[in-house]
C-alpha atoms as a PDB file:
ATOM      1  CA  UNK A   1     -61.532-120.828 -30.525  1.00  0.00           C
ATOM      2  CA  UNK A   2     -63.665-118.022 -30.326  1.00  0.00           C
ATOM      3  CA  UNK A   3     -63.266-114.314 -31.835  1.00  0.00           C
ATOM      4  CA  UNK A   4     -61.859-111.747 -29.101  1.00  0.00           C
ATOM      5  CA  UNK A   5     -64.923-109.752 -27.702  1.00  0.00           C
ATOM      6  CA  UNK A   6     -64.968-106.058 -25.872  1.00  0.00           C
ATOM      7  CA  UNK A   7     -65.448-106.430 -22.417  1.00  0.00           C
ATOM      8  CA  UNK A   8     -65.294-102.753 -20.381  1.00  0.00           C
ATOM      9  CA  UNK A   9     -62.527-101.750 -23.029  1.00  0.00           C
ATOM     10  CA  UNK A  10     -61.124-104.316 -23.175  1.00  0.00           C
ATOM     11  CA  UNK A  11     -60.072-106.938 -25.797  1.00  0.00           C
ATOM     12  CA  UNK A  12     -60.700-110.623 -24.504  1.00  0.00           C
ATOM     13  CA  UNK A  13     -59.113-113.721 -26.538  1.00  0.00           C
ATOM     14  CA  UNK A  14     -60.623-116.745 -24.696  1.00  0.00           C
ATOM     15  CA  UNK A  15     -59.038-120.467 -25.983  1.00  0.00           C
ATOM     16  CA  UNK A  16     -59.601-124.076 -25.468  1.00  0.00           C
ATOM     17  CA  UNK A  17     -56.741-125.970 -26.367  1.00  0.00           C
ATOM     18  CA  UNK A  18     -56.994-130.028 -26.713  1.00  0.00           C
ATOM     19  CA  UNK A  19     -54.579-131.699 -24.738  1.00  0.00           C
ATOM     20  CA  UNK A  20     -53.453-135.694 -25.612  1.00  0.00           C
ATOM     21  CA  UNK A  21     -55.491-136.974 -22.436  1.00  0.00           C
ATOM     22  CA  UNK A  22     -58.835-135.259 -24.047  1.00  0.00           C
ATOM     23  CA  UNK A  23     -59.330-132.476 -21.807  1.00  0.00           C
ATOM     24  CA  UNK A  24     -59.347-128.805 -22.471  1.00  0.00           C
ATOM     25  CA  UNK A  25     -56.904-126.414 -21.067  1.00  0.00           C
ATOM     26  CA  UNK A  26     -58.944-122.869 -21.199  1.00  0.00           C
ATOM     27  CA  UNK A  27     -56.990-119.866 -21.649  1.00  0.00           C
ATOM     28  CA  UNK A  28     -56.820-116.749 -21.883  1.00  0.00           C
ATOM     29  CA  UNK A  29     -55.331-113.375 -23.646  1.00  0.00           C
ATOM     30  CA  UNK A  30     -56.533-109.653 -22.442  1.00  0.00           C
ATOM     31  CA  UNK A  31     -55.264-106.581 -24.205  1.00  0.00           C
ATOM     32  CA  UNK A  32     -56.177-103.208 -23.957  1.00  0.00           C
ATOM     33  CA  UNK A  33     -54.645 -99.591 -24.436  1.00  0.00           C
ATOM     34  CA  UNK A  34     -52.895 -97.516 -22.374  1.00  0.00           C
ATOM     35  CA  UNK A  35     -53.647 -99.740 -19.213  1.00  0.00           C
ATOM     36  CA  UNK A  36     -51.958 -98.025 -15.953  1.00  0.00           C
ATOM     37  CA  UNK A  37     -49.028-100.169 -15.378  1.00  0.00           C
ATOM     38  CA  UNK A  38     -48.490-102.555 -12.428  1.00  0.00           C
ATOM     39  CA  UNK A  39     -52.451-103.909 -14.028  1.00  0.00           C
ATOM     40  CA  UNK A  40     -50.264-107.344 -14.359  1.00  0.00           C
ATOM     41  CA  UNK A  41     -50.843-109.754 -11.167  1.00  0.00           C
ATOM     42  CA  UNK A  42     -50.745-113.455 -10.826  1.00  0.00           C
ATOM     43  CA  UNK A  43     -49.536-115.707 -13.299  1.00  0.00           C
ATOM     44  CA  UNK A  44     -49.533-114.335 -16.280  1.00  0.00           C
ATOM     45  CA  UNK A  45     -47.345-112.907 -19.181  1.00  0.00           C
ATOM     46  CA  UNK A  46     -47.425-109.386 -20.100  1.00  0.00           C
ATOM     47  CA  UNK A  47     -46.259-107.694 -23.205  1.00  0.00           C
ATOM     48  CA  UNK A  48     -46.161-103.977 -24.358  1.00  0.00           C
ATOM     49  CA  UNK A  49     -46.839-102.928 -27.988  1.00  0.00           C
ATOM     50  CA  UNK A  50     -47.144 -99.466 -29.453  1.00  0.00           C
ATOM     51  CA  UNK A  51     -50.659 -98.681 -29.641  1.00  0.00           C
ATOM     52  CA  UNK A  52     -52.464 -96.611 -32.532  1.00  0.00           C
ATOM     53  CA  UNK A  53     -53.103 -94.158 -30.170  1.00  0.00           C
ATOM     54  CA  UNK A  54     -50.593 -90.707 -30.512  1.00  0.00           C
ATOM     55  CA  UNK A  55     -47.811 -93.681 -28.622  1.00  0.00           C
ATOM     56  CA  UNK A  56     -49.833 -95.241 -25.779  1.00  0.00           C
ATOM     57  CA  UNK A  57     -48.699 -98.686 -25.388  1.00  0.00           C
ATOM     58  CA  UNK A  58     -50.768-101.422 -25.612  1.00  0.00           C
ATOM     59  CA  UNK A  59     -50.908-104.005 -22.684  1.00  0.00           C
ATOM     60  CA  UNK A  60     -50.991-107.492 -23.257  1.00  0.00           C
ATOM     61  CA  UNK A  61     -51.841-110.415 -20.454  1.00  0.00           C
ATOM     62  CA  UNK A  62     -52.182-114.207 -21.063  1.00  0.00           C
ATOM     63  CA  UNK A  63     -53.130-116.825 -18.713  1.00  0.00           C
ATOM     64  CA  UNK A  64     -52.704-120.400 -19.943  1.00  0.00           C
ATOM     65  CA  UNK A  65     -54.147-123.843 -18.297  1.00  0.00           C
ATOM     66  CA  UNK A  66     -56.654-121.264 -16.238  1.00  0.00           C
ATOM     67  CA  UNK A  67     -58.197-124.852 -15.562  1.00  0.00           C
ATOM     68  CA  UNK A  68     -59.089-128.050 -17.376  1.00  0.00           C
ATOM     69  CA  UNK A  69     -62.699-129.232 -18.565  1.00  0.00           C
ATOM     70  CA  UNK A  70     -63.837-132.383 -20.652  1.00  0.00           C
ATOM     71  CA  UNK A  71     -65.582-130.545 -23.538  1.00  0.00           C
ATOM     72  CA  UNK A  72     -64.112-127.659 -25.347  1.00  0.00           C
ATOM     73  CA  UNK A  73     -67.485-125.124 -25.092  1.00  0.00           C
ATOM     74  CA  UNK A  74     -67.018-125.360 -20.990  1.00  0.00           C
ATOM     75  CA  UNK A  75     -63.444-124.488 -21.086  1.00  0.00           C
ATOM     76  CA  UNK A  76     -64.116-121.205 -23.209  1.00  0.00           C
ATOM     77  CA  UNK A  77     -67.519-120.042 -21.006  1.00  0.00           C
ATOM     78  CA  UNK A  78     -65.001-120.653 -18.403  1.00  0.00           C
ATOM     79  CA  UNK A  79     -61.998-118.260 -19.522  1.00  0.00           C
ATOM     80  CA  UNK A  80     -64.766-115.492 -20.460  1.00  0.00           C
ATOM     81  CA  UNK A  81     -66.228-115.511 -16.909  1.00  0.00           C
ATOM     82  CA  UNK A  82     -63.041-115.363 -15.848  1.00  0.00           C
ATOM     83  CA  UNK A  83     -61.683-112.862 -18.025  1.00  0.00           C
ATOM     84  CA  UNK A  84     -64.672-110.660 -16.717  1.00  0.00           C
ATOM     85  CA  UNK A  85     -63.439-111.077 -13.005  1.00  0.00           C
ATOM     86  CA  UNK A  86     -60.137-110.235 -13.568  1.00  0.00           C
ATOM     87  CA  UNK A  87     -61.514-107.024 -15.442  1.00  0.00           C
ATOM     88  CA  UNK A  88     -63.650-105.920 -12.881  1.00  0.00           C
ATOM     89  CA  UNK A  89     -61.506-106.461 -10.289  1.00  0.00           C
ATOM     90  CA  UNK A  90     -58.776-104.144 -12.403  1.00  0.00           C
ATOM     91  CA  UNK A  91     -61.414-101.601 -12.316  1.00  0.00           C
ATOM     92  CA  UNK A  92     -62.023-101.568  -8.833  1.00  0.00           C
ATOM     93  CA  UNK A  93     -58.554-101.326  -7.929  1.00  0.00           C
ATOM     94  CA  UNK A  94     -57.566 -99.007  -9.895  1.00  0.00           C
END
């Protein structure tokens, strides 16, 4: 597992987990503060947390199993390329 990064503002948690059959599962955790909400689309879990700044919440999104790859460095490039679509495409819409 890799440490989170800043991507745009931000916070990206990519993750290879080992599954029994060998493959990785790559996944994913975004966070940042104050996001505007109705940011959470597609299958994913959001949370809210109180956020350091004077009560903004924090948002929270996870997407697990994004896809599957036979070595573990593939499966987190993977979730950080995707991670950076999903963020730029948040930006755009918003």
């Amino acid at each position: 597992m890799n440490a989170p990064i800043r991507y745009k503002g931000y916070e990206v948690a990519p993750s290879a987990q080992a599954l029994p059959n060998g493959l990785y599962a790559a996944n994913l955790t975004i966070g940042t503060s104050g996001a505007p909400s109705g940011s959470q689309a597609g299958n994913q879990s959001g949370t809210s947390s109180p956020g350091a700044r004077g009560g903004a919440s924090r948002k929270i999104v996870s997407f697990d199993a994004l896809d599957y790859f036979f070595d573990e460095r593939h499966a987190l490039a993977y979730a950080c390329r995707w991670a950076r679509m999903w963020i730029d495409e948040q930006r755009r819409c918003a």
